[in-house]
Protein backbone atom coordinates (compact mmCIF):
# COMPACT_ATOMS: atom_id res chain seq x y z
CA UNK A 1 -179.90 67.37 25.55
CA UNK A 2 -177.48 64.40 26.32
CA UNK A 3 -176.61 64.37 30.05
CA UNK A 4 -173.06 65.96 30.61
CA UNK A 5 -171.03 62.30 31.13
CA UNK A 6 -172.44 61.43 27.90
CA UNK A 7 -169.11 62.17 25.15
CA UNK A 8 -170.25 62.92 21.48
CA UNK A 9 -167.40 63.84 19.74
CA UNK A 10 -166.56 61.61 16.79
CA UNK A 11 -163.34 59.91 18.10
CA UNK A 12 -165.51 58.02 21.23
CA UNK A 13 -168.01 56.98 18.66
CA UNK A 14 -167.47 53.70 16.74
CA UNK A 15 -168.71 54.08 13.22
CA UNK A 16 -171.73 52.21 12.77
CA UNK A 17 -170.83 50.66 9.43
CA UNK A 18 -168.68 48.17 11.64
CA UNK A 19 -172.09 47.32 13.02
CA UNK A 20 -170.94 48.27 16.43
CA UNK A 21 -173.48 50.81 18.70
CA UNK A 22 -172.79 53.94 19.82
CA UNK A 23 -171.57 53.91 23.50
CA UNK A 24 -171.21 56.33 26.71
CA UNK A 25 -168.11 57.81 27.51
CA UNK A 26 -168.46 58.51 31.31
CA UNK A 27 -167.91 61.32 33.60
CA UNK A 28 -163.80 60.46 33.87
CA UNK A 29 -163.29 60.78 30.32
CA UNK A 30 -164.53 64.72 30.25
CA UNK A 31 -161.75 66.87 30.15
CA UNK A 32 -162.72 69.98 32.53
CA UNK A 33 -161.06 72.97 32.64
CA UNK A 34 -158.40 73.90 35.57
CA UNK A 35 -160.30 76.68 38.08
CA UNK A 36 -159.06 80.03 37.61
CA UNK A 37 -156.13 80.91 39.21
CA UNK A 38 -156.30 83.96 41.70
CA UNK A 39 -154.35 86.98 41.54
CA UNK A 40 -150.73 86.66 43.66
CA UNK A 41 -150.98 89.63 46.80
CA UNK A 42 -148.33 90.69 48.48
CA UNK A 43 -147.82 92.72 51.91
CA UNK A 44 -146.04 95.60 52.85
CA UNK A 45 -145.37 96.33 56.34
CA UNK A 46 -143.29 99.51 57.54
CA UNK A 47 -142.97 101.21 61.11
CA UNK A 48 -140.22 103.71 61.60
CA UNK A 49 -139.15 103.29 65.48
CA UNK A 50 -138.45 100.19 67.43
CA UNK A 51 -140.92 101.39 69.75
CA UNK A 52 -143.62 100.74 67.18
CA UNK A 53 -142.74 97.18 67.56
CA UNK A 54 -143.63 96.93 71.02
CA UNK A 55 -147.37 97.79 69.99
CA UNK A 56 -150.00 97.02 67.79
CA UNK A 57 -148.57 98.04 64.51
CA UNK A 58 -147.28 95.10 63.13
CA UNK A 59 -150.49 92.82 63.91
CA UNK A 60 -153.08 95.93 62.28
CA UNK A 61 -150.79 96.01 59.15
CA UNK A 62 -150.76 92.41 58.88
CA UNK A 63 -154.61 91.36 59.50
CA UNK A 64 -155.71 94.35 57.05
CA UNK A 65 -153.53 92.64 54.74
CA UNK A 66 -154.98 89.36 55.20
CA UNK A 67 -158.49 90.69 55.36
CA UNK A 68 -158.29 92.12 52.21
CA UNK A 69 -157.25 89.40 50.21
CA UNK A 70 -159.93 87.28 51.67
CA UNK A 71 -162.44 89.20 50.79
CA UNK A 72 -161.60 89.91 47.11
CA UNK A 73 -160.38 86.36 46.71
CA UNK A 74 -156.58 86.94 46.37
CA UNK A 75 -153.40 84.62 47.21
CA UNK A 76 -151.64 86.19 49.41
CA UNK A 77 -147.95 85.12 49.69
CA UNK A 78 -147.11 84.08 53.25
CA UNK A 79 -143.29 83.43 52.28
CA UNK A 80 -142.50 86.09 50.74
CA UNK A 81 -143.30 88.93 52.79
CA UNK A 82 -142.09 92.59 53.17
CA UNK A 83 -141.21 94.15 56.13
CA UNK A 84 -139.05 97.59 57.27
CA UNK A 85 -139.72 97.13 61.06
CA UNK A 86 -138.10 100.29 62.64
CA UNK A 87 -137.30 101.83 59.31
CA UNK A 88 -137.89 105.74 58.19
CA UNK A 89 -139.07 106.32 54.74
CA UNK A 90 -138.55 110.63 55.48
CA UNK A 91 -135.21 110.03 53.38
CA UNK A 92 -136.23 107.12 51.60
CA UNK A 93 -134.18 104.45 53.06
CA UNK A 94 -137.02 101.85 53.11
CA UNK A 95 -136.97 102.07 48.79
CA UNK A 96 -133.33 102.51 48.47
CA UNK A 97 -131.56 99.39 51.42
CA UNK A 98 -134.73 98.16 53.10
CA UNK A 99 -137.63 95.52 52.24
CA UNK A 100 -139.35 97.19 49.97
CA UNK A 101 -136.00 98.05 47.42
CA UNK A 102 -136.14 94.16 47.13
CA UNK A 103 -140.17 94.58 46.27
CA UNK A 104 -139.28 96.67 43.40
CA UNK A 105 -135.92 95.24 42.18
CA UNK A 106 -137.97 91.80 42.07
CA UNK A 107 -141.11 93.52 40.43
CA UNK A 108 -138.20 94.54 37.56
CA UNK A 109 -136.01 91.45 37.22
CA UNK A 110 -139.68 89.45 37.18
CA UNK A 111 -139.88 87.71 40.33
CA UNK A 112 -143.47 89.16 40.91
CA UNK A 113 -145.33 89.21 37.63
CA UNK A 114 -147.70 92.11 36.25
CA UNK A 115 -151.48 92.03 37.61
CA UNK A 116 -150.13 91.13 41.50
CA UNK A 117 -151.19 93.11 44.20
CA UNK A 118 -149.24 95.19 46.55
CA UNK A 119 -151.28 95.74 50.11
CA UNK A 120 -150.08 98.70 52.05
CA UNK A 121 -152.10 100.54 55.09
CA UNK A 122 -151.40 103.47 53.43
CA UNK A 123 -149.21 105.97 51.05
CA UNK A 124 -147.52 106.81 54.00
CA UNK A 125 -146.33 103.36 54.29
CA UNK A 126 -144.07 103.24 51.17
CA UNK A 127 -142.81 107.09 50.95
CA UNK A 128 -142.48 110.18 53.17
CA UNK A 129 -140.06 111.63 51.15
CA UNK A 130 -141.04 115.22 49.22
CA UNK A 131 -144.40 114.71 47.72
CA UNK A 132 -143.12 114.86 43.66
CA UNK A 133 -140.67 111.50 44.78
CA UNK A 134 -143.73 109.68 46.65
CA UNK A 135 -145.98 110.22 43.92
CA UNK A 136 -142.74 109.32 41.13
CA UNK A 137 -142.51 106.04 43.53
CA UNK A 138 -146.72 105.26 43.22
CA UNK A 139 -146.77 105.79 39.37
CA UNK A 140 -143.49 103.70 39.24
CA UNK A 141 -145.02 100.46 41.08
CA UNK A 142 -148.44 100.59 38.82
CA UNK A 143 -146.42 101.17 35.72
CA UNK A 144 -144.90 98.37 36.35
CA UNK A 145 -148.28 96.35 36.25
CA UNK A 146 -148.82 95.85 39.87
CA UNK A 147 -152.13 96.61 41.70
CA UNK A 148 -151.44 99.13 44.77
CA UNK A 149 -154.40 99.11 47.67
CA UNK A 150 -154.51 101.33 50.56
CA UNK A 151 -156.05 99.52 53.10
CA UNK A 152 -157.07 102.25 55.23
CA UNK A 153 -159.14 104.11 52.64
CA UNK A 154 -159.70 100.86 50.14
CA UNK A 155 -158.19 102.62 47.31
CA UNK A 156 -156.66 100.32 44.39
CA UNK A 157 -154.38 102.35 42.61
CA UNK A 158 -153.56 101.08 38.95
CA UNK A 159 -151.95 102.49 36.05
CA UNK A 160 -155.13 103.22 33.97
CA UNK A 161 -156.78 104.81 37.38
CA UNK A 162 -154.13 107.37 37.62
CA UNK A 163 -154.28 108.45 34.18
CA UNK A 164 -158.48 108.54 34.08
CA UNK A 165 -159.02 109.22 37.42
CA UNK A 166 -157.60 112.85 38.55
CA UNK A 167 -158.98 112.57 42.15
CA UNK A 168 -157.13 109.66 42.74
CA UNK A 169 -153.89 111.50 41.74
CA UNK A 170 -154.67 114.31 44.04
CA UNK A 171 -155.31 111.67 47.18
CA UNK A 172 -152.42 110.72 46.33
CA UNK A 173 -150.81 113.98 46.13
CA UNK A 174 -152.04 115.31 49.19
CA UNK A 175 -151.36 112.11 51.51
CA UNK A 176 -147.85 112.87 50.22
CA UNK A 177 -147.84 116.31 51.37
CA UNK A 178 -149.13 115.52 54.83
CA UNK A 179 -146.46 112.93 55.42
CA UNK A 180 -143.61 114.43 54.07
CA UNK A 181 -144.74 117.81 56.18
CA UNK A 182 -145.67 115.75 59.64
CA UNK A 183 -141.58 113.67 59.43
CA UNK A 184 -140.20 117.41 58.58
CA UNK A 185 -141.66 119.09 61.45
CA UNK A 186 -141.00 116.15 63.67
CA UNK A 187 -137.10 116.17 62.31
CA UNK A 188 -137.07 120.15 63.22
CA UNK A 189 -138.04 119.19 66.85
CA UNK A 190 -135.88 115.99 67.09
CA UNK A 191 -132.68 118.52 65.51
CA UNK A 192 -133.54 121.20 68.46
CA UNK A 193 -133.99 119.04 71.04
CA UNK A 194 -130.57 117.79 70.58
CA UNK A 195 -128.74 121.18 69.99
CA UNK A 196 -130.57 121.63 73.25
CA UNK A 197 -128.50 118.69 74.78
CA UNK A 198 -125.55 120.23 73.25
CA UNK A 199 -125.49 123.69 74.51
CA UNK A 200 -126.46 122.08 78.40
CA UNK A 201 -123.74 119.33 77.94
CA UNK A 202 -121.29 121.22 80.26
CA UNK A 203 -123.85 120.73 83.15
CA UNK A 204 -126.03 117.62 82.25
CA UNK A 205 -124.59 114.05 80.38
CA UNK A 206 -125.99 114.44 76.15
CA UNK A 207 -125.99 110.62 76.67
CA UNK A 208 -126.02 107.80 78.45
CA UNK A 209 -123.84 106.05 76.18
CA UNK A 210 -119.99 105.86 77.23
CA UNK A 211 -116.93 104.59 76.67
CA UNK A 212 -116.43 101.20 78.12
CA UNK A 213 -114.32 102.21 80.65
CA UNK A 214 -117.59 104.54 82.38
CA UNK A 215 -120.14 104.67 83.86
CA UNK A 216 -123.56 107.33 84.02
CA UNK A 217 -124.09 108.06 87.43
CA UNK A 218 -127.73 106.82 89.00
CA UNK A 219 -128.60 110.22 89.69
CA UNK A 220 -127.71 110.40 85.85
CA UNK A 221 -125.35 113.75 86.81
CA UNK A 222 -122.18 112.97 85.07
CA UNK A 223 -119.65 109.90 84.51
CA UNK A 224 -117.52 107.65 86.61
CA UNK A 225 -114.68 105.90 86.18
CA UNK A 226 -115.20 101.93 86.21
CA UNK A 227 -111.82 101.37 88.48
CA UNK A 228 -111.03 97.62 86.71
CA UNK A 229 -111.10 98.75 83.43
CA UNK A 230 -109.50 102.28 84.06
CA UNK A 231 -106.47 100.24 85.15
CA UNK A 232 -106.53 98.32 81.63
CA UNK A 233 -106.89 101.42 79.58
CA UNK A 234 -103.64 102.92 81.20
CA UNK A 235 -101.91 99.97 80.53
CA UNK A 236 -102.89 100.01 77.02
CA UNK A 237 -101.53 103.69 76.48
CA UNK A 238 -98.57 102.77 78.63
CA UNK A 239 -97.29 99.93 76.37
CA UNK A 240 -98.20 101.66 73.03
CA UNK A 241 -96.02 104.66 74.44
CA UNK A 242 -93.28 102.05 75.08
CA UNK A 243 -93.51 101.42 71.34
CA UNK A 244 -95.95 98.46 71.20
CA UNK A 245 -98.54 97.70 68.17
CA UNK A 246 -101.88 97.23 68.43
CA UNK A 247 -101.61 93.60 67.68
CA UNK A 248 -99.33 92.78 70.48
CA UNK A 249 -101.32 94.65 72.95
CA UNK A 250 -104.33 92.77 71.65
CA UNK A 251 -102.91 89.36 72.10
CA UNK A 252 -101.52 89.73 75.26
CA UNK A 253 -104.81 91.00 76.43
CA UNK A 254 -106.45 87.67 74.72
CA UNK A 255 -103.53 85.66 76.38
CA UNK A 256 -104.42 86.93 79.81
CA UNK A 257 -108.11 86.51 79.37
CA UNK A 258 -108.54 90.15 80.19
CA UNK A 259 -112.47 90.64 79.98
CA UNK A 260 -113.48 92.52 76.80
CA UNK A 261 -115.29 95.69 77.40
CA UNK A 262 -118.57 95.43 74.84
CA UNK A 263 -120.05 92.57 73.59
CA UNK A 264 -117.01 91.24 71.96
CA UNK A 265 -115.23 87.94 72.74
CA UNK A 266 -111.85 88.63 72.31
CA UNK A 267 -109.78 91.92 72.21
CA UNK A 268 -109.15 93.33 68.49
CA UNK A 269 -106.50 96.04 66.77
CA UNK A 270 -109.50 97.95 65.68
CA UNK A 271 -110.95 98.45 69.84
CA UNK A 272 -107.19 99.08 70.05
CA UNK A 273 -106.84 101.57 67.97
CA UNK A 274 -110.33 103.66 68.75
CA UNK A 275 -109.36 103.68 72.55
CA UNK A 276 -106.03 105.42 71.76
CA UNK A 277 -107.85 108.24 69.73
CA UNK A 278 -110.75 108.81 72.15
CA UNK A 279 -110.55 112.13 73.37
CA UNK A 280 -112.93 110.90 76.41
CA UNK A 281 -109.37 109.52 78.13
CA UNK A 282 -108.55 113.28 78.73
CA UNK A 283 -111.73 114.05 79.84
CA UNK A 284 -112.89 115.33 76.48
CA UNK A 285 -116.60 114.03 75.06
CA UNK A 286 -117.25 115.67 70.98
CA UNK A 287 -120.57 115.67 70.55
CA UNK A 288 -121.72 115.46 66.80
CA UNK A 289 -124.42 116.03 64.73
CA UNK A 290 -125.81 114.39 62.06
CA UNK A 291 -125.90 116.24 58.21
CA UNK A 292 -127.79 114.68 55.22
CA UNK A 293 -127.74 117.45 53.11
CA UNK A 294 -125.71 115.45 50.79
CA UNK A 295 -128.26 112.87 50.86
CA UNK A 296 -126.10 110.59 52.96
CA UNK A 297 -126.26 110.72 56.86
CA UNK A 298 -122.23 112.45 57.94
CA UNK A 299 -121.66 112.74 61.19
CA UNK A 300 -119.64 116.61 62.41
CA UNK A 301 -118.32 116.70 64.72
CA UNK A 302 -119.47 119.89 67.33
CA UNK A 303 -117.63 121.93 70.06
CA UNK A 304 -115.53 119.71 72.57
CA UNK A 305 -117.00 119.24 75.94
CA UNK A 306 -114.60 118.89 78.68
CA UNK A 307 -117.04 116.93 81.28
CA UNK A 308 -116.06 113.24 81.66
CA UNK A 309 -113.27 111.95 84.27
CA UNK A 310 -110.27 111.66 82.82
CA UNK A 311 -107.26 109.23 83.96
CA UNK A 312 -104.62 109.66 81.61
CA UNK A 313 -102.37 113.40 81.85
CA UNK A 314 -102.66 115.94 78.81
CA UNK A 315 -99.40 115.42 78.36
CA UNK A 316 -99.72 111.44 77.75
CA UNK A 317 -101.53 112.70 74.84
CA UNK A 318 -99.09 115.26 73.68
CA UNK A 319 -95.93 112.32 73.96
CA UNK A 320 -98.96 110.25 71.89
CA UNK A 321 -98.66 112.75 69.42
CA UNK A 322 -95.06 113.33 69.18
CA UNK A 323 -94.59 109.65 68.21
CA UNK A 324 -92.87 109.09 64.40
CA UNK A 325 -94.87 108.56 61.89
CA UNK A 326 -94.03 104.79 61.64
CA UNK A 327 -95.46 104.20 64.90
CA UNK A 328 -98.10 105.61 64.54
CA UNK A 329 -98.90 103.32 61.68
CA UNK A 330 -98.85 100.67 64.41
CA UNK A 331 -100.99 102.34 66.93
């Protein structure tokens, strides 16, 4: 056989009735064809409490990820990466505002084309949500053409492996069910432990957080007063009572360069107008609780606590409510 660099096709060949010879066509001239290209991987990262982020969570998710793709030879995209640090997936909020809603919605408007790879550590990772919607969510992604591995097991789930393979649909299944159960139980305990807070609240603070105008004590036994800002709070109820608008009060507060009491630069209508409904200026701290049965997070409001110092009299908040209707539009 003719060495590779040697080209015999008919067009690099001179015909021979022009009594010219046949000549070489060297390596340059050889057309080879491009090297496969390898299969675009992408990583999914998800921890639901800051406190996660302080450990080792984010570095084991991320070197599985990369581990993997180096071994099976895939691209994995450092650019376009997915992460829902400090996000839960019990309700779902992870597919429906967080990272891995953008995953999908790209996945659909074709961003990410058909035969990538998704790289999670686990099921858990994407869904804890009842087991029916986890599994909907798995058989949605590899329906869509993408490759899903589980890097703690190695699993690859496909389309075609969760229609021929029925143990795969049952691992699936069941890490469903033990994630969904383990975020329900640990909801239960989370929901008694603060109806525990609640019931003691008469005796011991729910919270440390406060209105800006107090303090938690260091022996962390109730509330003080912080004396420069109590004196600014009066004054705000004392010119609103005097028929002043929110606005007014704000600038002149601005004008003065009266600190602001959170992480605000200047006084606004809106602090304004929160201060002046706070119950806590009475003395008066409503707890609430938090409801998702609607499948939105509502805050209720509980039973009144009367516990924190007050500085303004009841019945500043009685002549507060006795005001006309038009200004309380301006309050």
């Amino acid at each position: 056989m003719p060495p590779a660099w040697i080209c015999r096709s008919p067009e690099a060949r001179p015909s021979a009735r022009y009594g010219q010879k046949t000549h070489r066509c060297f390596r340059n001239h050889h057309h080879e064809p491009p090297p496969p290209t390898r299969p675009k991987a992408y990583s999914y990262v998800r921890f639901s409490t800051p406190e996660q982020e302080k450990g080792d969570s984010l570095r084991r998710q991320t070197a599985a990820a990369e581990a993997y793709a180096q071994r099976h030879g895939l691209d994995l995209d450092d650019l376009l990466t997915f992460r829902d640090l400090g996000v839960s997936a019990y309700l779902g909020a992870n597919e429906e505002a967080g990272r891995l809603g953008e995953f999908l919605a790209a996945v659909e408007h074709g961003d990410i084309k058909p035969g990538s790879y998704l790289l999670v550590e686990s099921l858990d990772r994407l869904s804890r949500k009842k087991p029916r919607k986890a599994v909907r969510l798995l058989e949605r992604i590899c329906e869509a053409g993408i490759t899903l591995v589980t890097l703690d097991d190695q699993r690859v789930y496909t389309e075609e492996v969760l229609d021929e393979d029925q143990t795969a649909l049952m691992v699936a299944l069941l890490v469903a069910m033990r994630a969904h159960e383990e975020s329900a139980k640990k909801g239960r305990r989370v929901a008694q432990a603060w109806e525990n807070k609640r019931t003691n609240a008469k005796t011991k603070p729910l919270t440390s957080r406060a209105p800006g105008w107090l303090k938690l004590r260091e022996d962390r036994s109730g509330f003080d007063l912080i004396p420069g800002r109590a004196v600014i709070v009066r004054r705000i109820f004392e010119q609103t009572l005097e028929g002043r608008g929110q606005h007014a009060i704000a600038e002149s507060l601005n004008r003065e360069g009266v600190p602001v009491f959170g992480r605000g630069k200047i006084w606004h209508r809106s602090y304004i107008k929160k201060m002046l409904e706070d119950a806590s200026v009475v003395g008066t701290y409503v707890p609430h609780r938090a409801d998702r049965s609607s499948g939105k997070k509502v805050r209720i409001p509980t039973q009144p606590v009367n516990r924190r110092p007050k500085f303004a009299r009841r019945n500043t908040n009685r002549r507060m409510e006795r005001l006309p209707r038009r200004d309380h539009a301006r309050l």
